[in-house]
C-alpha atoms as a PDB file:
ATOM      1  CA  UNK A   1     -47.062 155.419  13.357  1.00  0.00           C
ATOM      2  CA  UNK A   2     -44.676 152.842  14.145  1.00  0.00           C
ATOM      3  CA  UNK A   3     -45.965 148.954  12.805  1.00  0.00           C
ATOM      4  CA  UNK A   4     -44.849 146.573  15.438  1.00  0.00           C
ATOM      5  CA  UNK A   5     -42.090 145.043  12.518  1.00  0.00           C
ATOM      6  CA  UNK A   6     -40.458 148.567  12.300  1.00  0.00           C
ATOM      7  CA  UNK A   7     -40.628 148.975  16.252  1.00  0.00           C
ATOM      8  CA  UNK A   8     -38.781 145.675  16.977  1.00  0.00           C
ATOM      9  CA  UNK A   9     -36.652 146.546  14.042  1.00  0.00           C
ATOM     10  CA  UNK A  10     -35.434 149.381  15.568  1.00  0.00           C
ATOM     11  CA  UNK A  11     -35.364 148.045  19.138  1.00  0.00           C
ATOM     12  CA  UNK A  12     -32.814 145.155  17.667  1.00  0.00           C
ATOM     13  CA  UNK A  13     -30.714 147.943  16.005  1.00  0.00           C
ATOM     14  CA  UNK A  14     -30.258 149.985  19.385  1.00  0.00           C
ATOM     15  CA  UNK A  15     -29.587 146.846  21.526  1.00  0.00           C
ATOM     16  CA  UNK A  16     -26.831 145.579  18.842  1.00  0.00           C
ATOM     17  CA  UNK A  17     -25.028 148.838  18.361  1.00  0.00           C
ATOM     18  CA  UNK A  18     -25.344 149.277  22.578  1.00  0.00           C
ATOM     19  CA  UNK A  19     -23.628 145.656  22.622  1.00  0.00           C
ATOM     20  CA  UNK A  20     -21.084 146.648  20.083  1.00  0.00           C
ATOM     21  CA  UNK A  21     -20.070 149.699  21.913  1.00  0.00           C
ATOM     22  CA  UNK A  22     -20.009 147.938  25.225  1.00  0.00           C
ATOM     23  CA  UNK A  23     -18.124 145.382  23.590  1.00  0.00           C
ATOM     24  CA  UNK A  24     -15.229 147.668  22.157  1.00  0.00           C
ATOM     25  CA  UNK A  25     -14.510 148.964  25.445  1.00  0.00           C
ATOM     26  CA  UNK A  26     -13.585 145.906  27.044  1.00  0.00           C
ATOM     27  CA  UNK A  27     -11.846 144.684  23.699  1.00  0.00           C
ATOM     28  CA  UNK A  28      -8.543 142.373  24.255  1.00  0.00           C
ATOM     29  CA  UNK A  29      -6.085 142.569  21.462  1.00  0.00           C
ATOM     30  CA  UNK A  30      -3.148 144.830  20.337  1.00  0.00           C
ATOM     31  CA  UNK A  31      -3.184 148.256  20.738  1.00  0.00           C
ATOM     32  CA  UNK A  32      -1.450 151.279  18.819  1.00  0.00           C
ATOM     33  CA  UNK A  33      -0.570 152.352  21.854  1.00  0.00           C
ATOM     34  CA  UNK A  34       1.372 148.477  22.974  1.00  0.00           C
ATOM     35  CA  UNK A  35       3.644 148.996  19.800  1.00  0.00           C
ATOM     36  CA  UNK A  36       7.170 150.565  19.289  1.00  0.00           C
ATOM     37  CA  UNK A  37       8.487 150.762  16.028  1.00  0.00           C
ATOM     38  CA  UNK A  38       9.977 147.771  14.632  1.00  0.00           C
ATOM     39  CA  UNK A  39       7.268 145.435  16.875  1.00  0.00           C
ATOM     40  CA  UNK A  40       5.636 142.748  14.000  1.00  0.00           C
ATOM     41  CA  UNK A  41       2.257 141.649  14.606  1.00  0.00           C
ATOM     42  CA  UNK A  42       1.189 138.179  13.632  1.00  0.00           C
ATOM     43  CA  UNK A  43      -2.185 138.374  12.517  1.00  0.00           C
ATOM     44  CA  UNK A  44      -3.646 134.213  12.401  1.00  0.00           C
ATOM     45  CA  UNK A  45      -7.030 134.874  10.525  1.00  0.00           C
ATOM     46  CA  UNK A  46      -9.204 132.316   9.391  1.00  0.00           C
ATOM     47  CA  UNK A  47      -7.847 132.334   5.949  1.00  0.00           C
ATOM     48  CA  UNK A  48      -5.040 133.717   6.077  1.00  0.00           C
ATOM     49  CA  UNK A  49      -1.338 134.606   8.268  1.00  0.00           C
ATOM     50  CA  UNK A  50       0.142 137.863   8.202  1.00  0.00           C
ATOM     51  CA  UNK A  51       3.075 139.733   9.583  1.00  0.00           C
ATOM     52  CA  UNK A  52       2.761 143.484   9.809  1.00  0.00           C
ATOM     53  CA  UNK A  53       5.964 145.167  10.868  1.00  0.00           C
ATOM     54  CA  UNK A  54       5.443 149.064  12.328  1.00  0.00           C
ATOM     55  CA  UNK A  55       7.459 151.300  10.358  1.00  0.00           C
ATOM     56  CA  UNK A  56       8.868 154.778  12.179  1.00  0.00           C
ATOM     57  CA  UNK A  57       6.128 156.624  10.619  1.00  0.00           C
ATOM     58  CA  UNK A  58       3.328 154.844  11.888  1.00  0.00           C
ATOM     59  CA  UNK A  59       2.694 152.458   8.757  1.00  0.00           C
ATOM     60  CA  UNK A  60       3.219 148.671   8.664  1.00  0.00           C
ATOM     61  CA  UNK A  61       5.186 146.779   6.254  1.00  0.00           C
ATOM     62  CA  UNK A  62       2.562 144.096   5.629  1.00  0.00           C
ATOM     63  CA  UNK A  63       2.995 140.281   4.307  1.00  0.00           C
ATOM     64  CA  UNK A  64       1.184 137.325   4.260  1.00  0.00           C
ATOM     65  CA  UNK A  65      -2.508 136.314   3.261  1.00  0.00           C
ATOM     66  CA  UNK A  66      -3.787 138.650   0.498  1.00  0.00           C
ATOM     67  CA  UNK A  67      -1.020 140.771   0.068  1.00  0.00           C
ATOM     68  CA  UNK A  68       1.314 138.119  -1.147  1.00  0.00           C
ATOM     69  CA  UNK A  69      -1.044 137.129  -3.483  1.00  0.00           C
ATOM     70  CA  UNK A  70      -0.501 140.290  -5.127  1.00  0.00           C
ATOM     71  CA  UNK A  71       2.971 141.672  -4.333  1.00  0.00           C
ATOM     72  CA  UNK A  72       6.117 140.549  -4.755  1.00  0.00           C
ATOM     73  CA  UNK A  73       7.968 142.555  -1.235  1.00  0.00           C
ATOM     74  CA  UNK A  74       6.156 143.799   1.438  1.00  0.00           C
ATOM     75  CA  UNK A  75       3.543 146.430   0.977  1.00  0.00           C
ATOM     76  CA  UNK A  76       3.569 149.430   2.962  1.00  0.00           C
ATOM     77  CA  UNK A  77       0.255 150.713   4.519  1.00  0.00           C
ATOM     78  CA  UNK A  78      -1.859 151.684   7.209  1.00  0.00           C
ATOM     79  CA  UNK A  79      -4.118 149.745   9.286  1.00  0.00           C
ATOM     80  CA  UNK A  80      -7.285 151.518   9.953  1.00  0.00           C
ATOM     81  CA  UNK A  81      -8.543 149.429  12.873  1.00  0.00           C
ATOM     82  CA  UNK A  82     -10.583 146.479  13.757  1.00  0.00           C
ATOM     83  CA  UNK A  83     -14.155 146.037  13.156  1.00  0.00           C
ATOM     84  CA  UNK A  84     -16.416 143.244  13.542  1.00  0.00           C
ATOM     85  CA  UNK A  85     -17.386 142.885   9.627  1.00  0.00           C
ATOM     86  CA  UNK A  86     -19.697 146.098   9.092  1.00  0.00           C
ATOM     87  CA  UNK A  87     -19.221 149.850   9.204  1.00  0.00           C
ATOM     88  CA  UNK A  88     -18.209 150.102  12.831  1.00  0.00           C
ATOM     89  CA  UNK A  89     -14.345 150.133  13.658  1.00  0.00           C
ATOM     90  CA  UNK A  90     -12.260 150.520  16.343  1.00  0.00           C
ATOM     91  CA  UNK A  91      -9.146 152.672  15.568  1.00  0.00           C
ATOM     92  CA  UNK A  92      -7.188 152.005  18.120  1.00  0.00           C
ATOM     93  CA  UNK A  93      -7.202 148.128  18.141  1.00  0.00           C
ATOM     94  CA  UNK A  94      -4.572 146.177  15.376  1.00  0.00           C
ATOM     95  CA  UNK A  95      -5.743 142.958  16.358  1.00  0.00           C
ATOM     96  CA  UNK A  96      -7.893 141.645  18.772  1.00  0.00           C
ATOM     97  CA  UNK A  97      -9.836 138.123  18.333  1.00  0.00           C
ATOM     98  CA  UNK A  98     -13.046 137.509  17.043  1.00  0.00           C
ATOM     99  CA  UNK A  99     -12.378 140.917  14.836  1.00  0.00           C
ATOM    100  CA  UNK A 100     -11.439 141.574  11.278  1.00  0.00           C
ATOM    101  CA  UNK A 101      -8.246 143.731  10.504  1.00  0.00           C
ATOM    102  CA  UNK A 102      -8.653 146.735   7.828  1.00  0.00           C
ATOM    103  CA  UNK A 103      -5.606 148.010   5.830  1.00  0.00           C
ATOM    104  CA  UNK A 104      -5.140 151.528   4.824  1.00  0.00           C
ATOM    105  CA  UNK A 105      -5.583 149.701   1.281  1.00  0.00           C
ATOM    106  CA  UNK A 106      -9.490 148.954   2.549  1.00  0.00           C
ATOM    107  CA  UNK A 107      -8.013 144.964   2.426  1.00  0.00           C
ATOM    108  CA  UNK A 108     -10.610 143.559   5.174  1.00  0.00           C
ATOM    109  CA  UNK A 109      -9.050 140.021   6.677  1.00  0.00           C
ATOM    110  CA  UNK A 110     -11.168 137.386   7.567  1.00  0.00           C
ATOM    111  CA  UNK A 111     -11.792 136.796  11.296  1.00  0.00           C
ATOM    112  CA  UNK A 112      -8.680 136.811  13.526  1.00  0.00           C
ATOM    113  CA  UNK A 113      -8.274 133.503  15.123  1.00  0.00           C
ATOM    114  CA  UNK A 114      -4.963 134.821  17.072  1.00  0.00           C
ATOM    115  CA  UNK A 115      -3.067 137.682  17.551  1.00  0.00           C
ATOM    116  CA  UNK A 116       0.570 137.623  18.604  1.00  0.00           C
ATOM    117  CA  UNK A 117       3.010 140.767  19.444  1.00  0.00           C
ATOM    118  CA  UNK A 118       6.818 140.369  18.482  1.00  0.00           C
ATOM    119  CA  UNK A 119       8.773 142.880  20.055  1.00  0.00           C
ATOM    120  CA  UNK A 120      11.335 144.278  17.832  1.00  0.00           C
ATOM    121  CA  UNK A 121      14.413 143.644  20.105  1.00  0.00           C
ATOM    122  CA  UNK A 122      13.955 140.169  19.651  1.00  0.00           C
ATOM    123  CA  UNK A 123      13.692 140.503  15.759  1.00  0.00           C
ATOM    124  CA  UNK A 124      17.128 142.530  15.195  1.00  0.00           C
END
């Protein structure tokens, strides 16, 4: 038998995960699918600013924030997806406001602020 603490518990934990899904869908932001290789991505987080450069293979060349802290040149890796701070994450989003960004690296940024697409005609 349900108390009426576990009840609304689990009420809460539908409705949130039923907003979170609704929520991804209509998502604005950077998509795998927007980027050709060579784009950079200019990821303004709360914290931090980083540039993440596709590669041909589908990795980023990554700079900025947390990874300069600890490398010396840019550090290749993946990014996972976007996720709003928990367990969820949407794998086709690389940036999108009001999100986090994971790395390949499991690096989580702080909350993106802004998200800006360079193409990579205009870099070369």
């Amino acid at each position: 038998m349900d108390t009426p603490g576990q009840h609304h518990e689990q009420h809460t934990r539908a409705h949130s995960l039923a907003a979170l899904t609704e929520h991804a869908g209509q998502a604005v932001g950077i998509r795998r699918s927007d980027l050709m290789a060579g784009d950079i991505v200019m990821l303004y987080t709360r914290n931090s600013v980083y540039s993440a450069r596709l590669l041909t293979d589908g990795r980023f060349a990554v700079s900025g924030g947390w990874f300069d802290r600890h490398y010396t040149t840019e550090f290749i890796t993946s990014i996972t997806g976007c996720t709003w701070g928990g367990k969820c994450i949407n794998r086709e989003l690389i940036g999108s406001c009001g999100m986090r960004v994971e790395f390949g690296n499991r690096v989580v940024t702080s909350i993106l602020l802004r998200v800006v697409r360079v193409p990579g005609s205009m870099v070369n």
